[in-house]
N, C-alpha and C. Protein backbone atom coordinates (compact mmCIF):
# COMPACT_ATOMS: atom_id res chain seq x y z
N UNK A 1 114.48 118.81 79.20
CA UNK A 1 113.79 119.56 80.22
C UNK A 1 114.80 120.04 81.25
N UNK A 2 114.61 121.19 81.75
CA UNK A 2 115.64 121.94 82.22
C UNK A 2 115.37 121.38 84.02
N UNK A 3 116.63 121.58 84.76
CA UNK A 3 116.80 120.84 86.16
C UNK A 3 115.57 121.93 86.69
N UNK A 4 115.66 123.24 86.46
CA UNK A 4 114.57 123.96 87.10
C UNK A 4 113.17 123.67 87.38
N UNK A 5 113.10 123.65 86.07
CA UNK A 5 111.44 123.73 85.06
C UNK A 5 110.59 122.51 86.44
N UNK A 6 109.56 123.65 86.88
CA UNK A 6 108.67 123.34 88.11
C UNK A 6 107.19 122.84 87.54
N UNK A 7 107.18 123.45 86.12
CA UNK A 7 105.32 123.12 85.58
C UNK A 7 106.12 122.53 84.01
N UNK A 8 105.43 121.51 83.91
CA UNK A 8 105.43 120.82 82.77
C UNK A 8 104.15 120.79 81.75
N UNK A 9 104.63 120.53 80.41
CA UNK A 9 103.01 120.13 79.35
C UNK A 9 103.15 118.84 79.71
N UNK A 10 101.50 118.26 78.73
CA UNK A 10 101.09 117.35 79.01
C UNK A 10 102.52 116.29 77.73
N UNK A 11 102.81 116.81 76.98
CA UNK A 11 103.72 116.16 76.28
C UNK A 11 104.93 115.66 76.99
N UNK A 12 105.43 116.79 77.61
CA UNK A 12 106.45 116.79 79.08
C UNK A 12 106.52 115.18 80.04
N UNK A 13 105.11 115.70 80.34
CA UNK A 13 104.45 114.16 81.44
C UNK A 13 104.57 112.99 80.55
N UNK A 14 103.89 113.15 79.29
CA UNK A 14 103.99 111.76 78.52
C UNK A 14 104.72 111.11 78.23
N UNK A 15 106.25 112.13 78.21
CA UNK A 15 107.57 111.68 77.72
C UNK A 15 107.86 111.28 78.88
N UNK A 16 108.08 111.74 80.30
CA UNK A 16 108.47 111.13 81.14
C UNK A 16 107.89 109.99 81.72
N UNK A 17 106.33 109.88 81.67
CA UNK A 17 105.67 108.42 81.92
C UNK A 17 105.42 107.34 81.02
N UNK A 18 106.42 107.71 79.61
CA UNK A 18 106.19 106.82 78.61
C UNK A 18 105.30 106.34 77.82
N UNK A 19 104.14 107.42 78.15
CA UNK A 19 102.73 107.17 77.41
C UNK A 19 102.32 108.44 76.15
N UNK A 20 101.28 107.58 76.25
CA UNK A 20 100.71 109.03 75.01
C UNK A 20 100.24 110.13 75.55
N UNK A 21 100.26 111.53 75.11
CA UNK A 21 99.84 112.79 75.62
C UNK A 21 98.07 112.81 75.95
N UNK A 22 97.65 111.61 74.88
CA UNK A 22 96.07 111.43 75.33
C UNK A 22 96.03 110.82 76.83
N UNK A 23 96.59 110.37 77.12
CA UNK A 23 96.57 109.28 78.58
C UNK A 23 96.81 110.52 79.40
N UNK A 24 97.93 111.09 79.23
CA UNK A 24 98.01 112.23 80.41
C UNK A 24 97.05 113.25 80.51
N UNK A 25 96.16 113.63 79.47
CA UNK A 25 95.12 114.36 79.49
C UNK A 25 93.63 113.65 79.94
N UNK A 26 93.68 111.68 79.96
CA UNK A 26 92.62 111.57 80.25
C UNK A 26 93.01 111.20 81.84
N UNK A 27 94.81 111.61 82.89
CA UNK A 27 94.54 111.61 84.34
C UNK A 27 94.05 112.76 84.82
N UNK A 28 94.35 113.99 83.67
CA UNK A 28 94.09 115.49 83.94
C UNK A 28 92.77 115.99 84.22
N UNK A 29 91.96 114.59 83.44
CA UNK A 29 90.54 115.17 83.32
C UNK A 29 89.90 114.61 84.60
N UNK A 30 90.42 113.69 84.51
CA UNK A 30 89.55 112.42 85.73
C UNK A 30 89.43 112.83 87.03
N UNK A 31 91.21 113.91 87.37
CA UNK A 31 91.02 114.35 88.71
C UNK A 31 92.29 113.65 89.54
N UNK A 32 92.94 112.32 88.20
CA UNK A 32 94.03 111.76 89.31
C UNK A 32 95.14 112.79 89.28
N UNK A 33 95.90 113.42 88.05
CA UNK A 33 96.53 114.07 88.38
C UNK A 33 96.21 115.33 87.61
N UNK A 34 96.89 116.14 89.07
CA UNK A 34 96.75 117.63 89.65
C UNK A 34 97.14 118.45 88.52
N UNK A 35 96.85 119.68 88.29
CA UNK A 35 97.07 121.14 87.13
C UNK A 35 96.42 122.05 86.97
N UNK A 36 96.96 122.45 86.25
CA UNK A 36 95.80 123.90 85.66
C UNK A 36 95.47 123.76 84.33
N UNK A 37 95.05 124.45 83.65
CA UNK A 37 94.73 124.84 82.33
C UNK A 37 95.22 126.51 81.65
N UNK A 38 95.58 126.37 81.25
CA UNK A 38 96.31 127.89 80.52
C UNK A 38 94.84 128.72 80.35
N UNK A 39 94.87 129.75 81.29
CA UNK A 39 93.30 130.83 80.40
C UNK A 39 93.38 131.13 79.32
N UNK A 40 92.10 130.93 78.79
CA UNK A 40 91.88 131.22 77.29
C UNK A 40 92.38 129.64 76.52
N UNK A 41 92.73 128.86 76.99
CA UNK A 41 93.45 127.70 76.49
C UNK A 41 92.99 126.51 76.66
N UNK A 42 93.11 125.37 76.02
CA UNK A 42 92.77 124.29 76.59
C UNK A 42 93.82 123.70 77.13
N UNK A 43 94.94 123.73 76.94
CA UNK A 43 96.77 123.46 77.56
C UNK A 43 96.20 123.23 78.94
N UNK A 44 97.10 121.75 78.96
CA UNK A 44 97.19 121.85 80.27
C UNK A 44 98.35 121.98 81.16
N UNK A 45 98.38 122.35 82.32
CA UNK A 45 99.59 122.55 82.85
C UNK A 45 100.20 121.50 84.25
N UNK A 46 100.65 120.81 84.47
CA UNK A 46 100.87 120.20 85.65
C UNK A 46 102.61 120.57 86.29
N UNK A 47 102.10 120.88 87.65
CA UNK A 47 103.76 121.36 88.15
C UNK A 47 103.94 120.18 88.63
N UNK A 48 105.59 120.09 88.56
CA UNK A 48 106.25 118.59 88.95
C UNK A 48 106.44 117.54 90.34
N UNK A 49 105.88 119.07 91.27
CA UNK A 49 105.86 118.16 92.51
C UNK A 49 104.21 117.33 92.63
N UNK A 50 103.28 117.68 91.57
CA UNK A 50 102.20 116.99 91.39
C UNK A 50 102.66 115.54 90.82
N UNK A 51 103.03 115.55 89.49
CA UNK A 51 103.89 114.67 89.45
C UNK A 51 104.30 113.49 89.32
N UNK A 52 104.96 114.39 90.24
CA UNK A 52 105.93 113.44 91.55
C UNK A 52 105.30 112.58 92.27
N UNK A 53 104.09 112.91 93.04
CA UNK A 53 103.16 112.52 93.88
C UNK A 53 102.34 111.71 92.97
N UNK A 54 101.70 112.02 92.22
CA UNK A 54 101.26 111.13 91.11
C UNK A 54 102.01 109.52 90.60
N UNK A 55 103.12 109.85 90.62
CA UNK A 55 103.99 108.72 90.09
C UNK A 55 104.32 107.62 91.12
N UNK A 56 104.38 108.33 92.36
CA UNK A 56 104.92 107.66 93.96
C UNK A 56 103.75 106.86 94.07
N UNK A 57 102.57 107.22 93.98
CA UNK A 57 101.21 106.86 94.28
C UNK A 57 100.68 105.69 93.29
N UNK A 58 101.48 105.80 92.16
CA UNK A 58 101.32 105.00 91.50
C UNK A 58 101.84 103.64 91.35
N UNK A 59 102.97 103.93 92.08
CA UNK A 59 104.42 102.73 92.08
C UNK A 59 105.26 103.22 90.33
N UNK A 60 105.12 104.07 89.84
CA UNK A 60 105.71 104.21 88.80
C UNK A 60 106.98 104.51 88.84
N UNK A 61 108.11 104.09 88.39
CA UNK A 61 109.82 104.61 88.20
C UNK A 61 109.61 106.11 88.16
N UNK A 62 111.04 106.50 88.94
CA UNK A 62 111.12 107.74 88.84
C UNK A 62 112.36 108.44 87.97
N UNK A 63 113.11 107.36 87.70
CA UNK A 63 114.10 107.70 86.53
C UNK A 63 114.12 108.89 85.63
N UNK A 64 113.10 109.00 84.98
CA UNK A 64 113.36 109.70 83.73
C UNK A 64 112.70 111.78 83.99
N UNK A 65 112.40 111.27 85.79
CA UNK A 65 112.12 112.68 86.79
C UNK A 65 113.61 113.49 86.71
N UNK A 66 113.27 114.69 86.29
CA UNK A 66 114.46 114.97 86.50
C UNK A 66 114.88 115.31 88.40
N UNK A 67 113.69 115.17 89.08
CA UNK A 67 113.70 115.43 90.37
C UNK A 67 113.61 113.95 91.39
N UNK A 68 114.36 112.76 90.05
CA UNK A 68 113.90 111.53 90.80
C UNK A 68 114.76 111.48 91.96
N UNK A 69 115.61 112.32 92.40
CA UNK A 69 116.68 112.23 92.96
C UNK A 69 116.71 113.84 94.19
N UNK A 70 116.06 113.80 95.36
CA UNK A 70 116.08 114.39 96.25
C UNK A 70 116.98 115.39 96.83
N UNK A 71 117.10 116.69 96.22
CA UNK A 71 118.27 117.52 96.67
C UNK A 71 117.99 118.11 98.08
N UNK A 72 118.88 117.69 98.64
CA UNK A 72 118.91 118.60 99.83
C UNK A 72 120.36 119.51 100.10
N UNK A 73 119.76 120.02 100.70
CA UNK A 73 120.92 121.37 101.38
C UNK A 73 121.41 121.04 103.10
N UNK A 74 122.84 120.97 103.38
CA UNK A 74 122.47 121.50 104.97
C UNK A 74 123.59 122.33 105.18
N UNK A 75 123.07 123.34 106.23
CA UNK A 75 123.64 124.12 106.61
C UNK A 75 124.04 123.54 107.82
N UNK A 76 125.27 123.65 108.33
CA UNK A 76 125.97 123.13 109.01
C UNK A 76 127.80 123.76 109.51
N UNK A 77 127.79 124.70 109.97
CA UNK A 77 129.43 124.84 110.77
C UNK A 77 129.58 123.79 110.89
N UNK A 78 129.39 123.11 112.12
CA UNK A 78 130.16 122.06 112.74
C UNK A 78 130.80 120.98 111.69
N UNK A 79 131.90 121.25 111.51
CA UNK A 79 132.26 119.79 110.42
C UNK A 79 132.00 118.31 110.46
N UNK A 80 132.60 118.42 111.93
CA UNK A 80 132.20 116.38 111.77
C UNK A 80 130.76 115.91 111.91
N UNK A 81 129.79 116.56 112.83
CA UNK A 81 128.69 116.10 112.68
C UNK A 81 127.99 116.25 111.21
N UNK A 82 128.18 117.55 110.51
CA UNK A 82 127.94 117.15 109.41
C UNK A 82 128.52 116.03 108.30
N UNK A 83 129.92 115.85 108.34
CA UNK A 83 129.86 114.64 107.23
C UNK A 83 129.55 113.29 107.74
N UNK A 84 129.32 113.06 109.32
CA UNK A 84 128.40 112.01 109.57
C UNK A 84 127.58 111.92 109.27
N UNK A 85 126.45 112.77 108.98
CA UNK A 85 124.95 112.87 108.45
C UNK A 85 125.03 113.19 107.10
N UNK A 86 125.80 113.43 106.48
CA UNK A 86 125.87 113.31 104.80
C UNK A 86 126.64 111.86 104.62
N UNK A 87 127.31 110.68 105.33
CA UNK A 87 127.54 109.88 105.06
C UNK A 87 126.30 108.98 104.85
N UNK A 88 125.65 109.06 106.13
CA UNK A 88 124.24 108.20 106.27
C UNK A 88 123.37 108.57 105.22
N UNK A 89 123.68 109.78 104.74
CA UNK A 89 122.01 110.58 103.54
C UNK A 89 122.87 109.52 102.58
N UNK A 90 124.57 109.64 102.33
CA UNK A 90 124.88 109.02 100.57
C UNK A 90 124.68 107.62 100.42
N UNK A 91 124.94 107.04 101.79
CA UNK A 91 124.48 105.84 102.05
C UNK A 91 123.04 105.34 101.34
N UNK A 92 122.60 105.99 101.17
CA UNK A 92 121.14 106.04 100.49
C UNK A 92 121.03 106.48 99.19
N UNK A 93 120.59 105.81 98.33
CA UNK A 93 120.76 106.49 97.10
C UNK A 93 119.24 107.20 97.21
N UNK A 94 119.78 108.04 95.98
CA UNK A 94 118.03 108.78 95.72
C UNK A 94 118.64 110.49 96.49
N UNK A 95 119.36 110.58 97.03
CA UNK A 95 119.84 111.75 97.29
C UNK A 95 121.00 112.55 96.52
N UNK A 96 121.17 113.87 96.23
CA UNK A 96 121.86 114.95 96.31
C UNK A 96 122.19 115.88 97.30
N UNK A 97 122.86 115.87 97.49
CA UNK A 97 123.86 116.69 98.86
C UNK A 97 125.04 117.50 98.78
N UNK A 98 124.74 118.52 99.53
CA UNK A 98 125.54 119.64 99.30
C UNK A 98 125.58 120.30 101.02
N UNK A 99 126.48 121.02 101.28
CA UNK A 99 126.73 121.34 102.40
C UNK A 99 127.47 122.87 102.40
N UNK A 100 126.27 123.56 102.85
CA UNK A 100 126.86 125.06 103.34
C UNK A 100 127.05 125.57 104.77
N UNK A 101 128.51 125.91 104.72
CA UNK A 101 128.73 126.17 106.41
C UNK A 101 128.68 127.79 106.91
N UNK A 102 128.21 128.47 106.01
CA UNK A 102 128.09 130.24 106.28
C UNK A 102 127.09 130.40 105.70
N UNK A 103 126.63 131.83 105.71
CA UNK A 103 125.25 132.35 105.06
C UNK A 103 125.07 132.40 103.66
N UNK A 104 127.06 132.81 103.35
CA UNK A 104 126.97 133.19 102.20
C UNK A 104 126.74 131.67 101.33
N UNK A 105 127.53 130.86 101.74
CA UNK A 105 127.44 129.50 100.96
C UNK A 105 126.25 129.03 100.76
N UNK A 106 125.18 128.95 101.67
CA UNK A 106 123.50 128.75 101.78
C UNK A 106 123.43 129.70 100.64
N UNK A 107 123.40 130.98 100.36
CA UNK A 107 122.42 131.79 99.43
C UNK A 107 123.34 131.03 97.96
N UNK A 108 124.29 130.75 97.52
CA UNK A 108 125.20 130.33 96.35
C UNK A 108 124.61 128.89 96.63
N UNK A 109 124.34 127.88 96.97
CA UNK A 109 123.78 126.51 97.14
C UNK A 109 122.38 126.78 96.90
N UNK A 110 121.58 127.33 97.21
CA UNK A 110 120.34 127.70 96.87
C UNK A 110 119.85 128.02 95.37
N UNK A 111 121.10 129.13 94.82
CA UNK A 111 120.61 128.89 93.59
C UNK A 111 121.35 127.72 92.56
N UNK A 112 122.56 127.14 92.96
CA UNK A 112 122.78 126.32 92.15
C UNK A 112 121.93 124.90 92.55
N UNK A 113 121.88 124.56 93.60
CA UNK A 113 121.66 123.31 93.56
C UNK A 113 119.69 123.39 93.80
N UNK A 114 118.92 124.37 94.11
CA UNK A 114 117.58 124.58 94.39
C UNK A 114 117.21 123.22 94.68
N UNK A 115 117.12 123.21 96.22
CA UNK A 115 117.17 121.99 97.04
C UNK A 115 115.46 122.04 96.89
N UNK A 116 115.00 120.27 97.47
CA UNK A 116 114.16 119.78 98.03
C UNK A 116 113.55 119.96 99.38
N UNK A 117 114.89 120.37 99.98
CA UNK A 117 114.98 120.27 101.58
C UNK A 117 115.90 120.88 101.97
N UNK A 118 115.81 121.58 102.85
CA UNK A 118 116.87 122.22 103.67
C UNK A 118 117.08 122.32 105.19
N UNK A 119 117.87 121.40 105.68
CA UNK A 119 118.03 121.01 106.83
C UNK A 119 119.10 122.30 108.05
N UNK A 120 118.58 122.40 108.55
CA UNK A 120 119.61 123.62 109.39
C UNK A 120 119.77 123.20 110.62
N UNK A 121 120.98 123.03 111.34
CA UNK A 121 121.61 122.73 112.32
C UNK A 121 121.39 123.92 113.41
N UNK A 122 120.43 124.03 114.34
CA UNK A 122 120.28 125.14 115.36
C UNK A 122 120.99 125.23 116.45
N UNK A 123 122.10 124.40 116.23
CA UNK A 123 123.17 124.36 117.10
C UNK A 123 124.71 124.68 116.81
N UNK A 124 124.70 125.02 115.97
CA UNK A 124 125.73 125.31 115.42
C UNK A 124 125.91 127.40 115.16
N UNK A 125 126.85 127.41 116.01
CA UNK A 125 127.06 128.58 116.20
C UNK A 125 127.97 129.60 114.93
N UNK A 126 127.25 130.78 114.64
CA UNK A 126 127.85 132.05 113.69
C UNK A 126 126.83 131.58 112.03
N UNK A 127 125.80 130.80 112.58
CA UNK A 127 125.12 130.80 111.49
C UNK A 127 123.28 131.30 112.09
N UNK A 128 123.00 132.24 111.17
CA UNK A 128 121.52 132.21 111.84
C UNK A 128 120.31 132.13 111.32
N UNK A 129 120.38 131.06 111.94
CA UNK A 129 119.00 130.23 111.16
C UNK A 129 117.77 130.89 110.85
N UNK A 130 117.17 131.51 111.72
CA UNK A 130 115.72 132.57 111.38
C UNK A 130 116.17 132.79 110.50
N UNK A 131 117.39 133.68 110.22
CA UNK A 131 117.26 134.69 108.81
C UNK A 131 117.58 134.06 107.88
N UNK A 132 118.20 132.85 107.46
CA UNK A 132 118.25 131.67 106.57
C UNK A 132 116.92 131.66 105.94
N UNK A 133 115.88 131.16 107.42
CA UNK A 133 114.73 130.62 106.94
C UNK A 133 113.51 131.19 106.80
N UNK A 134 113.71 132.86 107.08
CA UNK A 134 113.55 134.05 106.21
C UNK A 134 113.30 134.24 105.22
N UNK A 135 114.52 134.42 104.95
CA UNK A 135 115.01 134.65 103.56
C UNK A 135 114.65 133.78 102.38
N UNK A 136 114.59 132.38 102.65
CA UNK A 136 114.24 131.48 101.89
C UNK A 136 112.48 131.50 101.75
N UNK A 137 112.15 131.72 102.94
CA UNK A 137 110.33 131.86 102.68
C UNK A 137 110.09 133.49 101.84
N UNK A 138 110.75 134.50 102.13
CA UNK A 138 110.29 135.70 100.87
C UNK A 138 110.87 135.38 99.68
N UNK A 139 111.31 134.44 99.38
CA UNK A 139 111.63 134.66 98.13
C UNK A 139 110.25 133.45 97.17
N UNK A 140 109.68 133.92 96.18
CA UNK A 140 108.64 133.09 95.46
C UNK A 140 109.57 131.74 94.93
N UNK A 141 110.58 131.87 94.41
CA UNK A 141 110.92 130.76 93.61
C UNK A 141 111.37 129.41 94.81
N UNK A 142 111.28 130.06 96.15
CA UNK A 142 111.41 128.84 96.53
C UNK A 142 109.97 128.59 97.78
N UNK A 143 109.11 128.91 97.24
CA UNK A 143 108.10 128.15 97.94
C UNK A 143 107.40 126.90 98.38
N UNK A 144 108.00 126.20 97.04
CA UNK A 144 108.34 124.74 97.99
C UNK A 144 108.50 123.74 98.78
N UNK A 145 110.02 124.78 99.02
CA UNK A 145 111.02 124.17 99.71
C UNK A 145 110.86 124.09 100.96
N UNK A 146 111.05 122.90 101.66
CA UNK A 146 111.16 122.59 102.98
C UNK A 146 111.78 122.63 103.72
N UNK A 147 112.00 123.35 105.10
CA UNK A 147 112.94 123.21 105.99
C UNK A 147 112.61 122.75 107.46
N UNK A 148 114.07 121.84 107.67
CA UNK A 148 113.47 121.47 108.58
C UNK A 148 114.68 121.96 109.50
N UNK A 149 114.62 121.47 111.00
CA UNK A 149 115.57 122.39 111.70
C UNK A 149 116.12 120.72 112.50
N UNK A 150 117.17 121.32 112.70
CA UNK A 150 118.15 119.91 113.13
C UNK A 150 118.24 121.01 114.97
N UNK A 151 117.77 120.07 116.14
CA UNK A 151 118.15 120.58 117.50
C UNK A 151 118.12 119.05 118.43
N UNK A 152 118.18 120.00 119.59
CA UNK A 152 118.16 118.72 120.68
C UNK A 152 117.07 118.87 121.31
N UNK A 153 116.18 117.96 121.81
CA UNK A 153 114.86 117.97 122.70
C UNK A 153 114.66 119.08 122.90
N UNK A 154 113.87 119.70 122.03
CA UNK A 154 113.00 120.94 121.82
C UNK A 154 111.84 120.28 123.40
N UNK A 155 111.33 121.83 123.58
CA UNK A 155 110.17 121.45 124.58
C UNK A 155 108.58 121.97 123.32
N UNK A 156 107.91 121.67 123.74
CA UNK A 156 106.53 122.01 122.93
C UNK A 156 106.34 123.14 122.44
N UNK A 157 106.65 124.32 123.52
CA UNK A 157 106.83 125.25 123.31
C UNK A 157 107.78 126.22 122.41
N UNK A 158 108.92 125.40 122.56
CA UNK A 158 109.85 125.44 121.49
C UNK A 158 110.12 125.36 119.70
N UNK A 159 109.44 123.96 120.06
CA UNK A 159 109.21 123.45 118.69
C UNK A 159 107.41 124.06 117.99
N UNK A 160 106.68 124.77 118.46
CA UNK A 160 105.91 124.95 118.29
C UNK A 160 106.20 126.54 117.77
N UNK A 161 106.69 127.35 118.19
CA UNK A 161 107.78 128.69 118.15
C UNK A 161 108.59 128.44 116.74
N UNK A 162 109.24 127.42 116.48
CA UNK A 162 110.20 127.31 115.18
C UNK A 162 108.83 126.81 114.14
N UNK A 163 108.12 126.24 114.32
CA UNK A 163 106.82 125.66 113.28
C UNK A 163 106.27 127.20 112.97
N UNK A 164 106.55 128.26 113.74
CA UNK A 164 105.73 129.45 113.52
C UNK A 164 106.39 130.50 113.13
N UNK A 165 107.86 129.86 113.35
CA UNK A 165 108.59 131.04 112.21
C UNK A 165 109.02 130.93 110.63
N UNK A 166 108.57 129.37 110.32
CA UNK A 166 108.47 129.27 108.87
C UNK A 166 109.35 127.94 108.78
N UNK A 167 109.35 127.09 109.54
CA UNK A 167 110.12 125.79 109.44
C UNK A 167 109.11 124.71 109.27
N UNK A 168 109.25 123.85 108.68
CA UNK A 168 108.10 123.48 108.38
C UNK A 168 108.26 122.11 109.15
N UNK A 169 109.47 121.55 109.49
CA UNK A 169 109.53 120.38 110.44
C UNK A 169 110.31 120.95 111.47
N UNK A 170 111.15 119.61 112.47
CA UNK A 170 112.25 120.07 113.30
C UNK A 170 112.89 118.17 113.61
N UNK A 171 114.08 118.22 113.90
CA UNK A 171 114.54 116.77 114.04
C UNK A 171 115.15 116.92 115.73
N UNK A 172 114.50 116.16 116.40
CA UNK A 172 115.17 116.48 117.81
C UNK A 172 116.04 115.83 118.14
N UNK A 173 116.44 114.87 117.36
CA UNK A 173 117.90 113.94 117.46
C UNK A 173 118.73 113.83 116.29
N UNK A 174 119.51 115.42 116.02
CA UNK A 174 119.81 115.34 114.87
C UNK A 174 121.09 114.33 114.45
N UNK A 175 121.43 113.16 115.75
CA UNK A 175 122.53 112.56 115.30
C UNK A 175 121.91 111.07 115.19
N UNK A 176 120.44 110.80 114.91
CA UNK A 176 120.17 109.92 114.50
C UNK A 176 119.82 110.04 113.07
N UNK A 177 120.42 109.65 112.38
CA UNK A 177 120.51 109.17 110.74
C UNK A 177 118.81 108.71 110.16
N UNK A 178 118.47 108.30 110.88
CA UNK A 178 117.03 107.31 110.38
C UNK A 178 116.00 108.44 110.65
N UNK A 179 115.92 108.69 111.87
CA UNK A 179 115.13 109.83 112.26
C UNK A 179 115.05 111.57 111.10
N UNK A 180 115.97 112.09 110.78
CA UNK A 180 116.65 113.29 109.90
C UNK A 180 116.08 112.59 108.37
N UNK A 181 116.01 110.94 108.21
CA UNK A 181 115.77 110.43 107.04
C UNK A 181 114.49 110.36 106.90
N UNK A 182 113.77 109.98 107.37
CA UNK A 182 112.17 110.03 107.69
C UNK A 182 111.46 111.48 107.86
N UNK A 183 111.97 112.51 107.94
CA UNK A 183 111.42 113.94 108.24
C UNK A 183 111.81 114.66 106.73
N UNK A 184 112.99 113.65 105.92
CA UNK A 184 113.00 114.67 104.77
C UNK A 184 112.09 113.84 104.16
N UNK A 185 111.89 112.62 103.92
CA UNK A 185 110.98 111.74 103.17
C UNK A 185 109.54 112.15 103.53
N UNK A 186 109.21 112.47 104.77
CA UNK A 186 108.01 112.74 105.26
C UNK A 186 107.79 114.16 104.41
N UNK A 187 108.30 115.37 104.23
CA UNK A 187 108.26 117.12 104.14
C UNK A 187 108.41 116.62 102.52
N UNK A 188 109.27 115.42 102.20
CA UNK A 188 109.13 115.65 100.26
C UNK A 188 107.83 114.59 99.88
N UNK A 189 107.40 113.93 100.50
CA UNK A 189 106.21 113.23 100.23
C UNK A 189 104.62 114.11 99.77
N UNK A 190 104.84 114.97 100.82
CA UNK A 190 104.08 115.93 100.81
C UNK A 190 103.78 116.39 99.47
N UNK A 191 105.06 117.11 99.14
CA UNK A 191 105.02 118.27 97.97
C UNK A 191 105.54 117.91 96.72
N UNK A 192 105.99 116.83 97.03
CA UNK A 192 107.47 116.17 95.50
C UNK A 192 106.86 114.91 94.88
């Protein structure tokens, strides 16, 4: 199964949950886990961040996911604060990490690594974030994807302004490690 591949068969699921393709068709039916059905078809279809969620919910291993392992992106100039906060993410297993410090590196990281999460540093100057997080919301293949915005004590108004330009979180202490860890876990819980 390819690192991409977003909708899986029910054979797909079975191989990865170690069961029979009947079992995955009798969570399909029941309502526990999420899909479609192919028109005209009886196929069923389940995309992987269903899943995902399915499996978490279950307490089931995520090993044999090819998404058991959380990619994120950050955009980041500033050097040292970023490999402080990619020390604390590797510190953690269950992550993939990659780090783009220009626009151009974000759009080349995007398609190789097609993150989970994408964290953007709004403090970090000659990078611009709106059009990052733009760009990433018109495009379909990454609808997804989550971004969240790395600043300092946003006011309500503020952070309410970035929620409305297509960010879907914001971290107001982006040099706390635990905090930045809990907002990507929180935004991939959701959807992954």
């Amino acid at each position: 199964m390819a690192k991409g591949k977003s909708v899986l068969t029910t054979g797909d699921v079975a191989r990865i949950c170690n069961v029979a393709p009947r079992t995955v068709s009798k969570w399909f039916d029941s309502g526990q886990l999420k899909g479609y059905r192919i028109p005209g078809s009886k196929d069923r279809r389940i995309p992987l961040n269903e899943l995902l969620r399915f499996m978490k919910a279950n307490n089931m291993p995520l090993d044999a996911l090819p998404v058991g392992r959380i990619r994120v992106l950050l955009v980041d100039g500033h050097e040292r604060p970023a490999y402080e906060l990619l020390d604390a993410l590797k510190a953690r297993s269950g992550y993939e990490l990659q780090v783009a410090r220009s626009s151009f590196e974000v759009g080349a990281a995007m398609h190789k690594l097609v993150p989970h999460v994408v964290l953007i540093n709004l403090l970090t100057n000659g990078i611009d974030a709106q059009s990052i997080c733009q760009s990433i919301r018109s495009n379909e293949e990454y609808a997804t994807i989550k971004i969240v915005a790395l600043a300092n004590q946003l006011s309500g108004s503020e952070a309410a302004a970035l929620l409305h330009r297509g960010f879907d979180s914001y971290v107001s202490n982006p040099t706390d490690a635990g905090e930045v860890i809990r907002k990507i876990e929180e935004a991939t819980a959701i959807i992954y």
